[in-house]
Protein backbone atom coordinates (compact mmCIF):
# COMPACT_ATOMS: atom_id res chain seq x y z
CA UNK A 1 0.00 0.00 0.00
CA UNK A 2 1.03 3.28 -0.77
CA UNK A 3 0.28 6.57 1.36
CA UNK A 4 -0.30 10.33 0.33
CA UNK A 5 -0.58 12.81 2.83
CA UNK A 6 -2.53 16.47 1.50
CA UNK A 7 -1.06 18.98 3.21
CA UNK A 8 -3.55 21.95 4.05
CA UNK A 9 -2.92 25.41 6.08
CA UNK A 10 0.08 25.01 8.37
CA UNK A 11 1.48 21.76 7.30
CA UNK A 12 4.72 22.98 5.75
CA UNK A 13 7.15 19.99 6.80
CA UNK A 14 7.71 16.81 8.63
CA UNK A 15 11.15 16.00 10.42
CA UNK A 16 12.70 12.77 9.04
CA UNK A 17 10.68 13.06 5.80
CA UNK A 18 13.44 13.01 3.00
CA UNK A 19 12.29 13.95 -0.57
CA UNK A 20 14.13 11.52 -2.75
CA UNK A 21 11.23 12.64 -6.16
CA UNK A 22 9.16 15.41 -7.36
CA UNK A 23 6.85 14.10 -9.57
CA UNK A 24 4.98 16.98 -12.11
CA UNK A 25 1.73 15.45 -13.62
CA UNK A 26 -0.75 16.45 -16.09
CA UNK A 27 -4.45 14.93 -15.76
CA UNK A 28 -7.20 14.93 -17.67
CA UNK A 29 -8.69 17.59 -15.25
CA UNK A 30 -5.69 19.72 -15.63
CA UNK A 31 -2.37 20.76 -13.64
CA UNK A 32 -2.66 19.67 -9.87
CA UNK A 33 -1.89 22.41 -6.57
CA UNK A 34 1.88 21.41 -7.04
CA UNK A 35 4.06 18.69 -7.75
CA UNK A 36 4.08 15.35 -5.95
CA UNK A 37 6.75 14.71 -3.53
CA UNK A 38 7.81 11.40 -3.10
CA UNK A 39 9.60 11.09 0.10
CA UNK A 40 10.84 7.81 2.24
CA UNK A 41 10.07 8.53 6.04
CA UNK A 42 12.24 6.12 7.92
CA UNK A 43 12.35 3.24 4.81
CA UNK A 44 8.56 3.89 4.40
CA UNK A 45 7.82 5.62 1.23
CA UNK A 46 5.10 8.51 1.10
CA UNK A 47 3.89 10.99 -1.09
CA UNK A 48 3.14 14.82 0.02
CA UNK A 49 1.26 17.05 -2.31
CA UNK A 50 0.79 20.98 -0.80
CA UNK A 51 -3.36 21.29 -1.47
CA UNK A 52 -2.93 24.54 -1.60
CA UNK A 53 0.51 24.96 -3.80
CA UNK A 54 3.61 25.83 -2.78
CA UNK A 55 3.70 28.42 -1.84
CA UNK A 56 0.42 28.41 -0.36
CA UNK A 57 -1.81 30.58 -2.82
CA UNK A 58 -4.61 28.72 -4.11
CA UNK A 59 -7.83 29.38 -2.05
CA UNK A 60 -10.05 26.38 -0.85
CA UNK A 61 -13.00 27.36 -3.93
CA UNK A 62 -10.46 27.12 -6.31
CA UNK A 63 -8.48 24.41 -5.97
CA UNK A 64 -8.50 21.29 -8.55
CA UNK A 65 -9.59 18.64 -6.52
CA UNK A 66 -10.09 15.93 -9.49
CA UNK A 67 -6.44 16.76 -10.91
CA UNK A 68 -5.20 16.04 -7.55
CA UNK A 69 -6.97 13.05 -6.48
CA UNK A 70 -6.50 11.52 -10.26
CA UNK A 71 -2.68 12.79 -9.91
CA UNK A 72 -2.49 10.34 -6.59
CA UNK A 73 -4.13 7.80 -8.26
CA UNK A 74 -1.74 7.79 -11.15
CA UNK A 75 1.54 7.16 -8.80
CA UNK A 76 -0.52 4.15 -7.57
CA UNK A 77 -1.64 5.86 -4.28
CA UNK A 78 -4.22 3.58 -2.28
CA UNK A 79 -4.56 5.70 0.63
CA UNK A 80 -4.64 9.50 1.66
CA UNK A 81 -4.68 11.27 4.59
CA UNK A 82 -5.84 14.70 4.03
CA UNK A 83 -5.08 17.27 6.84
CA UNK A 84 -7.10 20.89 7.38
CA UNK A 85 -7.06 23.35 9.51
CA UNK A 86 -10.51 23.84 10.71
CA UNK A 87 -12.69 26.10 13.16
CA UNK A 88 -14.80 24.61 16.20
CA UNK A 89 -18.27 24.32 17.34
CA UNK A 90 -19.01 21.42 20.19
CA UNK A 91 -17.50 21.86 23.20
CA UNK A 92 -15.03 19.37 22.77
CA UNK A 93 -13.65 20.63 19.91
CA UNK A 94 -11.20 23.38 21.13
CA UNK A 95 -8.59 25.24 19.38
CA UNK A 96 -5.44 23.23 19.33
CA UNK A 97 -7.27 20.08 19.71
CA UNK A 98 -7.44 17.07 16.93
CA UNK A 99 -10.42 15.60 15.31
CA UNK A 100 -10.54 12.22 12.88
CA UNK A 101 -14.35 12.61 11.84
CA UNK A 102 -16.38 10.14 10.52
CA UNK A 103 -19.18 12.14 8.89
CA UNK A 104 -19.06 15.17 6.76
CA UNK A 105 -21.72 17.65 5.19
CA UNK A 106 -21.43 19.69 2.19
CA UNK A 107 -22.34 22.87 2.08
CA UNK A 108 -19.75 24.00 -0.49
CA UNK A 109 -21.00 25.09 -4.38
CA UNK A 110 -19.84 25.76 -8.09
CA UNK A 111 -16.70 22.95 -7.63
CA UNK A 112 -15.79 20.40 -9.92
CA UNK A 113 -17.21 17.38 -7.64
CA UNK A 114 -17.07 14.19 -10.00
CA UNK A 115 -14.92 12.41 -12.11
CA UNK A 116 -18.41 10.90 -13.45
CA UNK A 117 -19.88 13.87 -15.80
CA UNK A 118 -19.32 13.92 -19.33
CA UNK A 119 -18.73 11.28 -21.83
CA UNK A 120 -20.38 8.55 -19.56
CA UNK A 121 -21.51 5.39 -20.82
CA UNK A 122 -23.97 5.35 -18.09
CA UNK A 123 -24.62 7.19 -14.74
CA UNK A 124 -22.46 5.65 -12.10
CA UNK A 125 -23.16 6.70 -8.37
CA UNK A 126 -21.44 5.97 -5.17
CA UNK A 127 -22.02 5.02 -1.95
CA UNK A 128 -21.32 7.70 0.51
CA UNK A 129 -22.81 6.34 3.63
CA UNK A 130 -19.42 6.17 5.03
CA UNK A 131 -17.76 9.48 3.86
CA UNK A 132 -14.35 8.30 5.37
CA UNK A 133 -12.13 4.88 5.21
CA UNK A 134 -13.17 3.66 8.54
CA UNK A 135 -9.78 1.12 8.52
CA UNK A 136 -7.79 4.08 7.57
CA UNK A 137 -9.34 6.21 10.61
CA UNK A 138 -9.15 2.91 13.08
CA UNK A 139 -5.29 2.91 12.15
CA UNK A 140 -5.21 6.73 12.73
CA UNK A 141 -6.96 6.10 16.12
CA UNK A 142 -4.78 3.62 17.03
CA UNK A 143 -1.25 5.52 16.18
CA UNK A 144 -2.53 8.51 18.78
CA UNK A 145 -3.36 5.80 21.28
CA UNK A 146 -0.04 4.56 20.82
CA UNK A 147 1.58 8.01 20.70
CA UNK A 148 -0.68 9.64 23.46
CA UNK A 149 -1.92 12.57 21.34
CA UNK A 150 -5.50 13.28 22.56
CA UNK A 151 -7.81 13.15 19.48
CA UNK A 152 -11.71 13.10 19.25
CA UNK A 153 -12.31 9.90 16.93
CA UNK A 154 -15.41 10.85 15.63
CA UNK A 155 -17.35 14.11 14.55
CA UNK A 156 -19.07 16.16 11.78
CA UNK A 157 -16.85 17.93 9.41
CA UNK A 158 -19.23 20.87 7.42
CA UNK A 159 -17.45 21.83 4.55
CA UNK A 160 -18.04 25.87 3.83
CA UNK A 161 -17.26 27.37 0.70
CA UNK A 162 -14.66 29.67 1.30
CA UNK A 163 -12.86 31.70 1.27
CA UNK A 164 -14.36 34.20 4.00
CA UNK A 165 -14.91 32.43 7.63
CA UNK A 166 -18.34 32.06 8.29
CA UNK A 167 -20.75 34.28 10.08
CA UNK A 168 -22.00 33.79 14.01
CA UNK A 169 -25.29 32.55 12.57
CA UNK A 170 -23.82 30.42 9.93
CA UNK A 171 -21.92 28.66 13.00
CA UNK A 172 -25.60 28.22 14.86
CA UNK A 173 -27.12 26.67 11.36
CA UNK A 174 -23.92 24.26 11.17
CA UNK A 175 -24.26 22.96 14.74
CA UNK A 176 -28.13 22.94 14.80
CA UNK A 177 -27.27 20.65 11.30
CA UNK A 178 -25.16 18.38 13.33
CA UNK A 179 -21.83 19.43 12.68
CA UNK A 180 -18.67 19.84 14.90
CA UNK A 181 -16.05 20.83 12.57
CA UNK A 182 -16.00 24.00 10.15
CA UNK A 183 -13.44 23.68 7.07
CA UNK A 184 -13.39 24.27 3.54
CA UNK A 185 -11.44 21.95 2.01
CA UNK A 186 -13.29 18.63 2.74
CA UNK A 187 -15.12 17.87 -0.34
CA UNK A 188 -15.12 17.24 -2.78
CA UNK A 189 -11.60 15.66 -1.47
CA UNK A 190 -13.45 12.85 0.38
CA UNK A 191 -16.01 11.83 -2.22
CA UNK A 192 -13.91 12.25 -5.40
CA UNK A 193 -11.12 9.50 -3.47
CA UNK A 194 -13.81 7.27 -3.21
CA UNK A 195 -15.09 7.74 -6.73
CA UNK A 196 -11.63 6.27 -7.92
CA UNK A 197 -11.42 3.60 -4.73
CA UNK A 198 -8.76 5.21 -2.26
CA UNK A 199 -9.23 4.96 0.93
CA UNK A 200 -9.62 7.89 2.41
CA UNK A 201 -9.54 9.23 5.98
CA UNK A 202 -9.21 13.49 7.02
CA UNK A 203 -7.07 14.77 10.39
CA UNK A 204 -9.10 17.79 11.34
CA UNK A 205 -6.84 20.69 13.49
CA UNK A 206 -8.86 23.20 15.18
CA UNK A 207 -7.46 26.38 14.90
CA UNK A 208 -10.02 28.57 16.20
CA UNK A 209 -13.73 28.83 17.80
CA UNK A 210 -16.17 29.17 15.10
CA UNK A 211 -17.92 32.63 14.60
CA UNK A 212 -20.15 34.15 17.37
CA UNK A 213 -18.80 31.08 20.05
CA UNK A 214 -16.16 33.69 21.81
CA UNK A 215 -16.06 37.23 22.32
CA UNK A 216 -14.78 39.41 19.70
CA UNK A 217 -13.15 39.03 16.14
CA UNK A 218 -11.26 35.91 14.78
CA UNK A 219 -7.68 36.69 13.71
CA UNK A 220 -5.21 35.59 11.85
CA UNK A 221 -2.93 35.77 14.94
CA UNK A 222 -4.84 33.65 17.25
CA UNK A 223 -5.29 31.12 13.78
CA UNK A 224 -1.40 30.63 13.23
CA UNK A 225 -0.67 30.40 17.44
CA UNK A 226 -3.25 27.42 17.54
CA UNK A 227 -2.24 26.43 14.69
CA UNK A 228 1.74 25.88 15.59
CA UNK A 229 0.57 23.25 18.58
CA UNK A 230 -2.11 21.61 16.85
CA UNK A 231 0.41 20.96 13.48
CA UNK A 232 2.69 19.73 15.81
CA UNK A 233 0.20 17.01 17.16
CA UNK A 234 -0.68 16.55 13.62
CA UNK A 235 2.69 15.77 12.27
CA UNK A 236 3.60 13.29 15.10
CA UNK A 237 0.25 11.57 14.53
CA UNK A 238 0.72 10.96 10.50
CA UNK A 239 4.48 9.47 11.35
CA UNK A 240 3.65 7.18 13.89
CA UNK A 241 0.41 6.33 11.00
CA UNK A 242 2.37 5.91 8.59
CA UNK A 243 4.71 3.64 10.11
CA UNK A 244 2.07 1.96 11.85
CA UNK A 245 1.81 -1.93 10.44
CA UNK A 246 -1.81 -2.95 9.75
């Protein structure tokens, strides 16, 4: 099996990853964020691909999901872990903190959302019961068990459009709806993997309250502080998943 790792907002680098490739694709969906890194973390071989380019200047609406996931596909990935920065809203779900959901709502519009639109030779759905890989997320669960990083292994991702945060009563309409995670980069990620059979699993690290939770505005300041420790969690989670055996 081979593993990719989508970097989102603060995910820069991982000590004792050592890029031995770059790998620049063309898809049938067009160029992807950046190239592919192929990089051997302790004799395990991974690939890294920046969602958002590098450097980081491609917002969350615009981003070419389909070139990326096809682009993974191509270099014979069977697994991804994508990682996002992501706001709030339960209790439990503080800034700093890490979340591996489970579910996920869409809320996002106007994106390229499936390989299966044109030239078809007939309509082809998926199942989407289970958003995420739930073998991929047991083995996530397990690696912060084994590593003691305090996760919540289970929860609602809502997947906003982007690129503005939301607004205070936004926040109330996405927890009344069941969610307790705010991003904008989960889908079509999640459902477009599964369209091509990857398994697929999302490491959620809140990096601030959602709107209207906490007194006053939401900064960029407070974002990158939170930020810095969850990453950190992050990045010791994916090595100790990645060199987890099944």
């Amino acid at each position: 099996m081979t593993l990719a790792i989508i970097g989102g907002t603060g995910l820069t680098q991982i000590d004792d990853l050592s890029v031995i490739d770059r790998q620049t694709l063309q898809t049938p969906f067009g160029e992807p964020s950046a190239p592919y890194l192929i990089t051997d973390l302790n004799g395990k071989k991974l690939i890294f691909l920046a969602r958002h380019g590098n450097p980081h200047r491609i917002p969350p609406h615009k981003i070419n999901y389909r070139a990326n996931i096809w682009g993974l596909k191509q270099l014979g990935v069977t697994e991804i872990i994508g990682v996002a920065a992501v706001g709030g809203i339960t209790s439990a779900m503080a800034p700093g903190h890490i979340a591996i959901p489970d579910q996920i709502i869409d809320y996002s519009y106007g994106r390229e959302h499936t390989f299966f639109a044109d030239d078809l030779e007939h309509v082809t759905h998926i199942d989407f019961t289970l958003p995420y890989s739930p073998s991929l997320r047991e083995r996530i669960i397990r690696a912060a068990s084994l590593a003691g990083i305090e996760i919540s292994a289970n929860g609602t991702y809502g997947c906003t459009q982007g690129p503005r945060l939301e607004s205070a009563a936004e926040i109330k309409r996405l927890g009344r709806d069941g969610c307790d995670l705010v991003g904008m980069t989960g889908m079509p990620e999640a459902a477009l993997a599964k369209e091509l059979d990857l398994a697929y699993a999302n490491i959620s690290v809140i990096a601030n309250w959602g709107a209207g939770l906490v007194d006053g505005e939401i900064t960029m300041v407070e974002i990158e502080r939170n930020l810095e420790v969850g990453m950190n969690k992050a990045i010791a989670l994916l090595k100790e998943t990645a060199l987890l055996k099944d």
